[in-house]
PDB file of N, CA and C in Angstrom:
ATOM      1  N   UNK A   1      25.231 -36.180  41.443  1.00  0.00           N
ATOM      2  CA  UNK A   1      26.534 -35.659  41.792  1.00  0.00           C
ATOM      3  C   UNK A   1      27.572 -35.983  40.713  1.00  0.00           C
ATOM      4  N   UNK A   2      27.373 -37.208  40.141  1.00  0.00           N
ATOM      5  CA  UNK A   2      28.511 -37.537  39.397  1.00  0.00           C
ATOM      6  C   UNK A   2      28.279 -36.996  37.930  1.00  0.00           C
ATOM      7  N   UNK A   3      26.698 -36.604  37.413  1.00  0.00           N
ATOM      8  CA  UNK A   3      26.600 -35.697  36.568  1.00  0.00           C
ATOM      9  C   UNK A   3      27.375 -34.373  36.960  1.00  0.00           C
ATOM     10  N   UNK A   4      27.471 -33.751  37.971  1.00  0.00           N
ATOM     11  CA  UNK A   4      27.978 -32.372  38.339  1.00  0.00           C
ATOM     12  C   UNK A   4      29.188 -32.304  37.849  1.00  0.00           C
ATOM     13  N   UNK A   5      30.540 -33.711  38.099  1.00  0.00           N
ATOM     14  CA  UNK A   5      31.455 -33.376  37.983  1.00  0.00           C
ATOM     15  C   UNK A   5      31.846 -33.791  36.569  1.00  0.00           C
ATOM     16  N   UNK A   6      31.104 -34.304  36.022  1.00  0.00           N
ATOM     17  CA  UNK A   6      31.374 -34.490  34.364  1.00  0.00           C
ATOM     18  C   UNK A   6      31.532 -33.204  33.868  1.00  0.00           C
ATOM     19  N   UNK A   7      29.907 -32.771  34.182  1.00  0.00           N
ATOM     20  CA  UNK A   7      29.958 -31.196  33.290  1.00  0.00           C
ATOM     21  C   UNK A   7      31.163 -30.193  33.602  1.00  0.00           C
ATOM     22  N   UNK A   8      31.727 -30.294  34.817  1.00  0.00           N
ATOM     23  CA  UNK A   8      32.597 -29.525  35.208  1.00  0.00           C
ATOM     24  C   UNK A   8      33.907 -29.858  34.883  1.00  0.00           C
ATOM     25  N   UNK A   9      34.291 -31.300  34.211  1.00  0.00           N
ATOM     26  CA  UNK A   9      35.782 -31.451  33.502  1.00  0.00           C
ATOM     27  C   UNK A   9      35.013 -31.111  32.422  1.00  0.00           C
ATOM     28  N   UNK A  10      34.212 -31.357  31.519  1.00  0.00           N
ATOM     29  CA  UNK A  10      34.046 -30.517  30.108  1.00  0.00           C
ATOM     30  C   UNK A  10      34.392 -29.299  30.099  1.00  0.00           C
ATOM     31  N   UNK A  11      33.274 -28.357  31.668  1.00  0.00           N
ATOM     32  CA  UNK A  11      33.465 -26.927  31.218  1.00  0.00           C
ATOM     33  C   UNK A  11      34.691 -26.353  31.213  1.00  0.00           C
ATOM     34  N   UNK A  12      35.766 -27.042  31.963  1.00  0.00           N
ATOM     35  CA  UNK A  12      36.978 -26.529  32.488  1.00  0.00           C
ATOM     36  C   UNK A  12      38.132 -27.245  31.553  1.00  0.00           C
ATOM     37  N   UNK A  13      38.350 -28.333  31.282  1.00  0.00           N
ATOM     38  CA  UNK A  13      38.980 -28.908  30.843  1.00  0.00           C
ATOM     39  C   UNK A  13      38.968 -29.093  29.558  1.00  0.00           C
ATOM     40  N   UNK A  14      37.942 -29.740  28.750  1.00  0.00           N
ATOM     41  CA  UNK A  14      37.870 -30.320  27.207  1.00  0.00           C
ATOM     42  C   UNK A  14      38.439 -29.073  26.489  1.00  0.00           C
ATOM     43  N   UNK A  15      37.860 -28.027  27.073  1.00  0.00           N
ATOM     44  CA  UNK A  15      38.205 -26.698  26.053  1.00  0.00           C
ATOM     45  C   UNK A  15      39.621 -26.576  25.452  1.00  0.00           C
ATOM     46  N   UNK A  16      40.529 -26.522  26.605  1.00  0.00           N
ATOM     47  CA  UNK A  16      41.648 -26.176  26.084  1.00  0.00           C
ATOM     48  C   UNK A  16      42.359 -27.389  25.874  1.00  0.00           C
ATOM     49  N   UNK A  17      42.068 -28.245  25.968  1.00  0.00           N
ATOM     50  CA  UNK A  17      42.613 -29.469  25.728  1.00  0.00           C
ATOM     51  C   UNK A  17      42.642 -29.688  24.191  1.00  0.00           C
ATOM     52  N   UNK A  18      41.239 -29.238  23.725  1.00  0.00           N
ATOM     53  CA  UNK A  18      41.101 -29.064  22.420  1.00  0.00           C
ATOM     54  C   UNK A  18      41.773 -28.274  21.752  1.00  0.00           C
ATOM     55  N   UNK A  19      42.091 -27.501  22.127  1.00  0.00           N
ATOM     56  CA  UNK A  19      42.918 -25.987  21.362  1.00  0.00           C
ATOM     57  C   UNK A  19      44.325 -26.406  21.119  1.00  0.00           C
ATOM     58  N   UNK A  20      44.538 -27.138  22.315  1.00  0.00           N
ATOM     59  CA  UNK A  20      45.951 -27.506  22.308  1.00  0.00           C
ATOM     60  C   UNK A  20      46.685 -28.725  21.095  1.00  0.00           C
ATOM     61  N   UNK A  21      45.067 -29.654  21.541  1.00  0.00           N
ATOM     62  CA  UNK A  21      45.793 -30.452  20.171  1.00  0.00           C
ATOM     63  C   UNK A  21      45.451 -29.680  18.582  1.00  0.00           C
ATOM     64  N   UNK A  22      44.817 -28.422  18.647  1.00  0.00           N
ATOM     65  CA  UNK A  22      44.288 -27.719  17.203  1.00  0.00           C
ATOM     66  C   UNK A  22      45.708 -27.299  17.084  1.00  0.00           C
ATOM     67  N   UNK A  23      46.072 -27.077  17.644  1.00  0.00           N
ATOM     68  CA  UNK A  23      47.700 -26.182  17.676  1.00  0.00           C
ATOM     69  C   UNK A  23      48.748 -26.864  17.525  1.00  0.00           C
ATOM     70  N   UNK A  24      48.425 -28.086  17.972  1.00  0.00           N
ATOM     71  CA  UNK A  24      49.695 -29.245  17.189  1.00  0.00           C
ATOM     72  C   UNK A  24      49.020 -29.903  16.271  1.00  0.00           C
ATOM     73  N   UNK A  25      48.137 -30.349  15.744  1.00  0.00           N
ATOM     74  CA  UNK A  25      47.796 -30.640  14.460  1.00  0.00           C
ATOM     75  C   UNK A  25      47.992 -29.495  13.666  1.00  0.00           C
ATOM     76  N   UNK A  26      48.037 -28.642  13.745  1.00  0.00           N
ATOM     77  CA  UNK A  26      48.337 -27.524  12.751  1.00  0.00           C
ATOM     78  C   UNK A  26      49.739 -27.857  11.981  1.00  0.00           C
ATOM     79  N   UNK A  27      50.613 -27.435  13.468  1.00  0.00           N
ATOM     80  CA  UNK A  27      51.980 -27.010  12.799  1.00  0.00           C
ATOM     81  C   UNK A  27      52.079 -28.656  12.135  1.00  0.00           C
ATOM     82  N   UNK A  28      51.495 -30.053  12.694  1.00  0.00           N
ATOM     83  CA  UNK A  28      52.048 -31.366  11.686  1.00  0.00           C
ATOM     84  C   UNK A  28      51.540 -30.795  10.686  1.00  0.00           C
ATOM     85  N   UNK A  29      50.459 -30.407  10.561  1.00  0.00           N
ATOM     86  CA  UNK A  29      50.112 -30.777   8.617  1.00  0.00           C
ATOM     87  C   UNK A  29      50.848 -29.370   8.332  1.00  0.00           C
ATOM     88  N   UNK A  30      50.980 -28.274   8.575  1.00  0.00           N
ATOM     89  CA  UNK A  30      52.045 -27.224   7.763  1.00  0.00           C
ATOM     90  C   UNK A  30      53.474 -27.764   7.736  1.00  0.00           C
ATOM     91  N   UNK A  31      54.090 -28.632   8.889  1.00  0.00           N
ATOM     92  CA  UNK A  31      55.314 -29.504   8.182  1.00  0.00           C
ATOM     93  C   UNK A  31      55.261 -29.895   7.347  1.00  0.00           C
ATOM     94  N   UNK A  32      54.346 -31.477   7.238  1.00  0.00           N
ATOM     95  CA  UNK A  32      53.593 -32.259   6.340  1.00  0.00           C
ATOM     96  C   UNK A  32      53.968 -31.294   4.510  1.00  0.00           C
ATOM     97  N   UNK A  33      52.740 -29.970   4.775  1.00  0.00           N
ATOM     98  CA  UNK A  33      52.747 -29.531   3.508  1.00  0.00           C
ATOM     99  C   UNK A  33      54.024 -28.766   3.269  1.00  0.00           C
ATOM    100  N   UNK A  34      54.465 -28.613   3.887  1.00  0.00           N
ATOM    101  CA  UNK A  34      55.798 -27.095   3.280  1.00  0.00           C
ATOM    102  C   UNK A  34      56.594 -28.272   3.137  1.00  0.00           C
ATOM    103  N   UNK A  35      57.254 -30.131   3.336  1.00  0.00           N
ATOM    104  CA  UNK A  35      58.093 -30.930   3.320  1.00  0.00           C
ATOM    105  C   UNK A  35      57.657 -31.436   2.106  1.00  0.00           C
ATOM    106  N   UNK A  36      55.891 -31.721   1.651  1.00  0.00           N
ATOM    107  CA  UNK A  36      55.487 -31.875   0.732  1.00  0.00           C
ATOM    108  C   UNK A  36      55.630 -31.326  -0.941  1.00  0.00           C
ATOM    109  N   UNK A  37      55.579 -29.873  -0.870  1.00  0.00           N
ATOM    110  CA  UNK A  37      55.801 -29.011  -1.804  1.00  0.00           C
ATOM    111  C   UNK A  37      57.468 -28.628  -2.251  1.00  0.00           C
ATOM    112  N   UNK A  38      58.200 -29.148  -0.881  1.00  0.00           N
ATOM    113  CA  UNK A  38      59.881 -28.833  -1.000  1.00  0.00           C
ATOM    114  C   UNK A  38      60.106 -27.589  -0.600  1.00  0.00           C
ATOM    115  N   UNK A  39      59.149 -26.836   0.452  1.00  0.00           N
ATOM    116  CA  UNK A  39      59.567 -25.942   0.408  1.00  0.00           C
ATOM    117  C   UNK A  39      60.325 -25.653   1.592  1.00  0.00           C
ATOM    118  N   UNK A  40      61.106 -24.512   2.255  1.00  0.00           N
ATOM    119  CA  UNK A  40      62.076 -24.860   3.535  1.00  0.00           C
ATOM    120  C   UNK A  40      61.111 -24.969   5.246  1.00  0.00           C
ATOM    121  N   UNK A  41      61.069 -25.610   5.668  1.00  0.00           N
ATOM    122  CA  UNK A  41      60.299 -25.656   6.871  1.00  0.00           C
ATOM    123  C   UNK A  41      60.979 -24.452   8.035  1.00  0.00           C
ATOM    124  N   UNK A  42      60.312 -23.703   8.763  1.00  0.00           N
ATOM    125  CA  UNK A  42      61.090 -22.598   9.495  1.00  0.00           C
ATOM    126  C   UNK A  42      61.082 -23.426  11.058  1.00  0.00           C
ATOM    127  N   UNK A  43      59.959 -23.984  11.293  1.00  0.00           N
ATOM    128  CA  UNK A  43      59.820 -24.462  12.761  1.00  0.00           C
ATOM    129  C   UNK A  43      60.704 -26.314  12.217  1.00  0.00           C
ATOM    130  N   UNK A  44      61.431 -26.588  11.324  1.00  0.00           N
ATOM    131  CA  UNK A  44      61.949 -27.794  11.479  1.00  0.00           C
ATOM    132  C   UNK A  44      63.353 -28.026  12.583  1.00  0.00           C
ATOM    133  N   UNK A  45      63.908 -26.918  12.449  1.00  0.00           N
ATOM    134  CA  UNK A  45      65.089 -26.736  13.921  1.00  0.00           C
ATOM    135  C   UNK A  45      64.642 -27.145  14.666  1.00  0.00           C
ATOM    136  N   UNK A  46      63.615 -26.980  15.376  1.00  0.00           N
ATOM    137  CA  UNK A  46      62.670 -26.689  16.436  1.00  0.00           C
ATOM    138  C   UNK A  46      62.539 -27.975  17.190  1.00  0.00           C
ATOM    139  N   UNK A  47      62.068 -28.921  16.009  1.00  0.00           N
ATOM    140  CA  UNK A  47      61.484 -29.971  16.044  1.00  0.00           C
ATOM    141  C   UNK A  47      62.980 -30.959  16.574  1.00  0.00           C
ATOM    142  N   UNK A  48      64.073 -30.535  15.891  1.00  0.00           N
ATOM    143  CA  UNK A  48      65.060 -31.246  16.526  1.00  0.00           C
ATOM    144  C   UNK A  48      65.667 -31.462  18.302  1.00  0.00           C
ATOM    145  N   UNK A  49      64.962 -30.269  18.654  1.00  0.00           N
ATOM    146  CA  UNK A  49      64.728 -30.099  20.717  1.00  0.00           C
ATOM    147  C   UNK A  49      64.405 -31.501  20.577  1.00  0.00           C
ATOM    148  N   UNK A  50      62.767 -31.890  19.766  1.00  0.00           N
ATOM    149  CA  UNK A  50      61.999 -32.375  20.578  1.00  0.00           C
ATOM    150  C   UNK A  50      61.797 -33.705  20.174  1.00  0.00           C
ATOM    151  N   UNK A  51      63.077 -34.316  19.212  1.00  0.00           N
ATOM    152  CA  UNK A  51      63.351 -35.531  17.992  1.00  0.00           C
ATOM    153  C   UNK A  51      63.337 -36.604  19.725  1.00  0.00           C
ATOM    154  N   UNK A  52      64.068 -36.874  20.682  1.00  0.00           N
ATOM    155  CA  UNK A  52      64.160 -37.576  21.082  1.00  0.00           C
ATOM    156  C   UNK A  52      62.810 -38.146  21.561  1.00  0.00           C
ATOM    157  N   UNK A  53      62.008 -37.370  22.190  1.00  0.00           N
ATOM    158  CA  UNK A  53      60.667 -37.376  22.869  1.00  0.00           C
ATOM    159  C   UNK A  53      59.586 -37.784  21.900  1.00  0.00           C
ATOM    160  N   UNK A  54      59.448 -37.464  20.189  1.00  0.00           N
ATOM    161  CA  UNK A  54      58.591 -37.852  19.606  1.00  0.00           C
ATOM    162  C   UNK A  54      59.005 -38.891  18.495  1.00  0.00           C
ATOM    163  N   UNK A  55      60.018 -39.698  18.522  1.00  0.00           N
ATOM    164  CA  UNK A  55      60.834 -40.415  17.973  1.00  0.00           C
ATOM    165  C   UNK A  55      59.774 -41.335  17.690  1.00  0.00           C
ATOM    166  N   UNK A  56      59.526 -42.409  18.868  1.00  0.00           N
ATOM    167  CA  UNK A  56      58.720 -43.901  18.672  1.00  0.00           C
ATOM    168  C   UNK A  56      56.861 -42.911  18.588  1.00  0.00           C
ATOM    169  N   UNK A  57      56.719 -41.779  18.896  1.00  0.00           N
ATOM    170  CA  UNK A  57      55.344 -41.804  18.420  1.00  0.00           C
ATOM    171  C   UNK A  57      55.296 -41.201  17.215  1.00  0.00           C
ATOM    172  N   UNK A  58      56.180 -41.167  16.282  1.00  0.00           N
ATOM    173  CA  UNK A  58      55.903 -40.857  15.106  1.00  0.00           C
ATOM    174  C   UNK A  58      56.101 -41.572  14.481  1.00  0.00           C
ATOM    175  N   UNK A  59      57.560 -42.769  14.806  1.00  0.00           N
ATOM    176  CA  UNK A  59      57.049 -44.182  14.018  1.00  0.00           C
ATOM    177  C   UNK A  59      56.076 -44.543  14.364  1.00  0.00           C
ATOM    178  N   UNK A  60      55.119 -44.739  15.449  1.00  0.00           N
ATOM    179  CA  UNK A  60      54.056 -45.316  15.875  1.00  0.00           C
ATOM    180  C   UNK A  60      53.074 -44.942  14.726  1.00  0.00           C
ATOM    181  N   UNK A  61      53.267 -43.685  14.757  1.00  0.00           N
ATOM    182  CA  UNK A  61      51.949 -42.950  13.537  1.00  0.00           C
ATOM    183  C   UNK A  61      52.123 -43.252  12.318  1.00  0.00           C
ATOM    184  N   UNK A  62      53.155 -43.092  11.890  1.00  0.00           N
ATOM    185  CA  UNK A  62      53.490 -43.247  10.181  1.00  0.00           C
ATOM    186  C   UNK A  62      53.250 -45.398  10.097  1.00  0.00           C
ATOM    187  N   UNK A  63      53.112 -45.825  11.238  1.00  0.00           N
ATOM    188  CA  UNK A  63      53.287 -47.067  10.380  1.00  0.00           C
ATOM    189  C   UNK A  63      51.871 -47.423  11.318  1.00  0.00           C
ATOM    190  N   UNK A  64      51.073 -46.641  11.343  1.00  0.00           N
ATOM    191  CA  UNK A  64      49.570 -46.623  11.594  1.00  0.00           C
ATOM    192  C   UNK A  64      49.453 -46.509  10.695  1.00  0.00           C
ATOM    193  N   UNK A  65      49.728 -45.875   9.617  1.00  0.00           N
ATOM    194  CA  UNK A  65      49.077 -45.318   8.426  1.00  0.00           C
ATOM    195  C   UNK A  65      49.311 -45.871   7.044  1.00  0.00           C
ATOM    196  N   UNK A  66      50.596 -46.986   7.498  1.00  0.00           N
ATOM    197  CA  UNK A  66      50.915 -48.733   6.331  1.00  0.00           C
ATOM    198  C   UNK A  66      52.284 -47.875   5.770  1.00  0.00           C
ATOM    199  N   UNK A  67      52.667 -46.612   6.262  1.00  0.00           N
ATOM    200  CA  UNK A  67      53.541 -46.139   5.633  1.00  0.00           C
ATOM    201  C   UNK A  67      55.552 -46.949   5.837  1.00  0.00           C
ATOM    202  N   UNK A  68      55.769 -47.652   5.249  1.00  0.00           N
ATOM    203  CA  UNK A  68      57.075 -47.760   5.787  1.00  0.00           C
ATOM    204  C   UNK A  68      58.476 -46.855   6.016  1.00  0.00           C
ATOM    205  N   UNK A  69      58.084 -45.678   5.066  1.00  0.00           N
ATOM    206  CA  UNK A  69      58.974 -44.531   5.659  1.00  0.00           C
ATOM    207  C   UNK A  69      58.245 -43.363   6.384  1.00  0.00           C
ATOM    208  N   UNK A  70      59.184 -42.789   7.129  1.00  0.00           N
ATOM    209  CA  UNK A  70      58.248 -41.405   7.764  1.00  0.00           C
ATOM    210  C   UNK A  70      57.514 -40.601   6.882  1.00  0.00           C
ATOM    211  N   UNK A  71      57.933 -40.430   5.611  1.00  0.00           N
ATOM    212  CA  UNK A  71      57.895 -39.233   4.578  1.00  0.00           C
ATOM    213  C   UNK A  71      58.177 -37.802   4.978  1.00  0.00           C
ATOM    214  N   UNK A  72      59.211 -37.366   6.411  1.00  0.00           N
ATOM    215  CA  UNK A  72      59.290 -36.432   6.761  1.00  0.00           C
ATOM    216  C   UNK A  72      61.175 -35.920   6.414  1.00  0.00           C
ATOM    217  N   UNK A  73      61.574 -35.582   5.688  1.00  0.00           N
ATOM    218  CA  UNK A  73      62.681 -35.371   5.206  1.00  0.00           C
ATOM    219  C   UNK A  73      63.867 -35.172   6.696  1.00  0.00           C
ATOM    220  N   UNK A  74      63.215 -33.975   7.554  1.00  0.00           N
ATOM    221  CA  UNK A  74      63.788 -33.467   8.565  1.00  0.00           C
ATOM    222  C   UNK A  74      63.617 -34.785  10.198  1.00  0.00           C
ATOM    223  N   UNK A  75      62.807 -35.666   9.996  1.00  0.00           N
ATOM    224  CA  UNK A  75      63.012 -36.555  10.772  1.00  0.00           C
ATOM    225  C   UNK A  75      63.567 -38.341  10.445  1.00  0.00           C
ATOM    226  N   UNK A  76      65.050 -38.611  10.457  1.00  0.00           N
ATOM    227  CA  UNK A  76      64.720 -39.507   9.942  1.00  0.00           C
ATOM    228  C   UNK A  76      64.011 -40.836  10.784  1.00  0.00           C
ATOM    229  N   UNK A  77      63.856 -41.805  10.023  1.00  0.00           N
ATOM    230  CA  UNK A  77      63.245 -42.643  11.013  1.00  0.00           C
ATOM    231  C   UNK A  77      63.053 -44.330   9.666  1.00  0.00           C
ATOM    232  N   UNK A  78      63.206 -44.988   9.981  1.00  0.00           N
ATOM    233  CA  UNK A  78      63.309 -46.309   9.291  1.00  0.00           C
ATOM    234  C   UNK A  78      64.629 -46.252   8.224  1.00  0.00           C
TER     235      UNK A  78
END
């Protein structure tokens, strides 16, 4: 039984769960690169809705990664 309901959060669930984070890892690394190259970011407005809500998990991330600044021009942060 408890095999039954595994397969059934995979079949139903993992899927789009996956898609969803493919779809926000995307637009980070096209920030990432268009902030990288200097070039103008179009979805960076955007991101300002949502500055309050991803504030401490993006310091969280950038100083996962030994970084002491964000390196994100449009967010500041340290």
């Amino acid at each position: 039984m408890r095999e039954f309901f595994i397969e059934f959060v995979n079949l139903h669930f993992k899927k789009p769960v996956e898609i969803s984070q493919s779809h926000v890892r995307d637009l980070l690394l096209l920030s990432l690169f268009l902030d990288y190259f200097g070039l103008d970011n179009p979805s960076g407005i955007h991101f300002l809705d949502l500055y309050p809500y991803i504030f401490n998990e993006f310091h969280l991330w950038h100083k996962s990664l030994g970084l002491e600044k964000g390196g994100i021009s449009f967010i500041p942060c340290c």
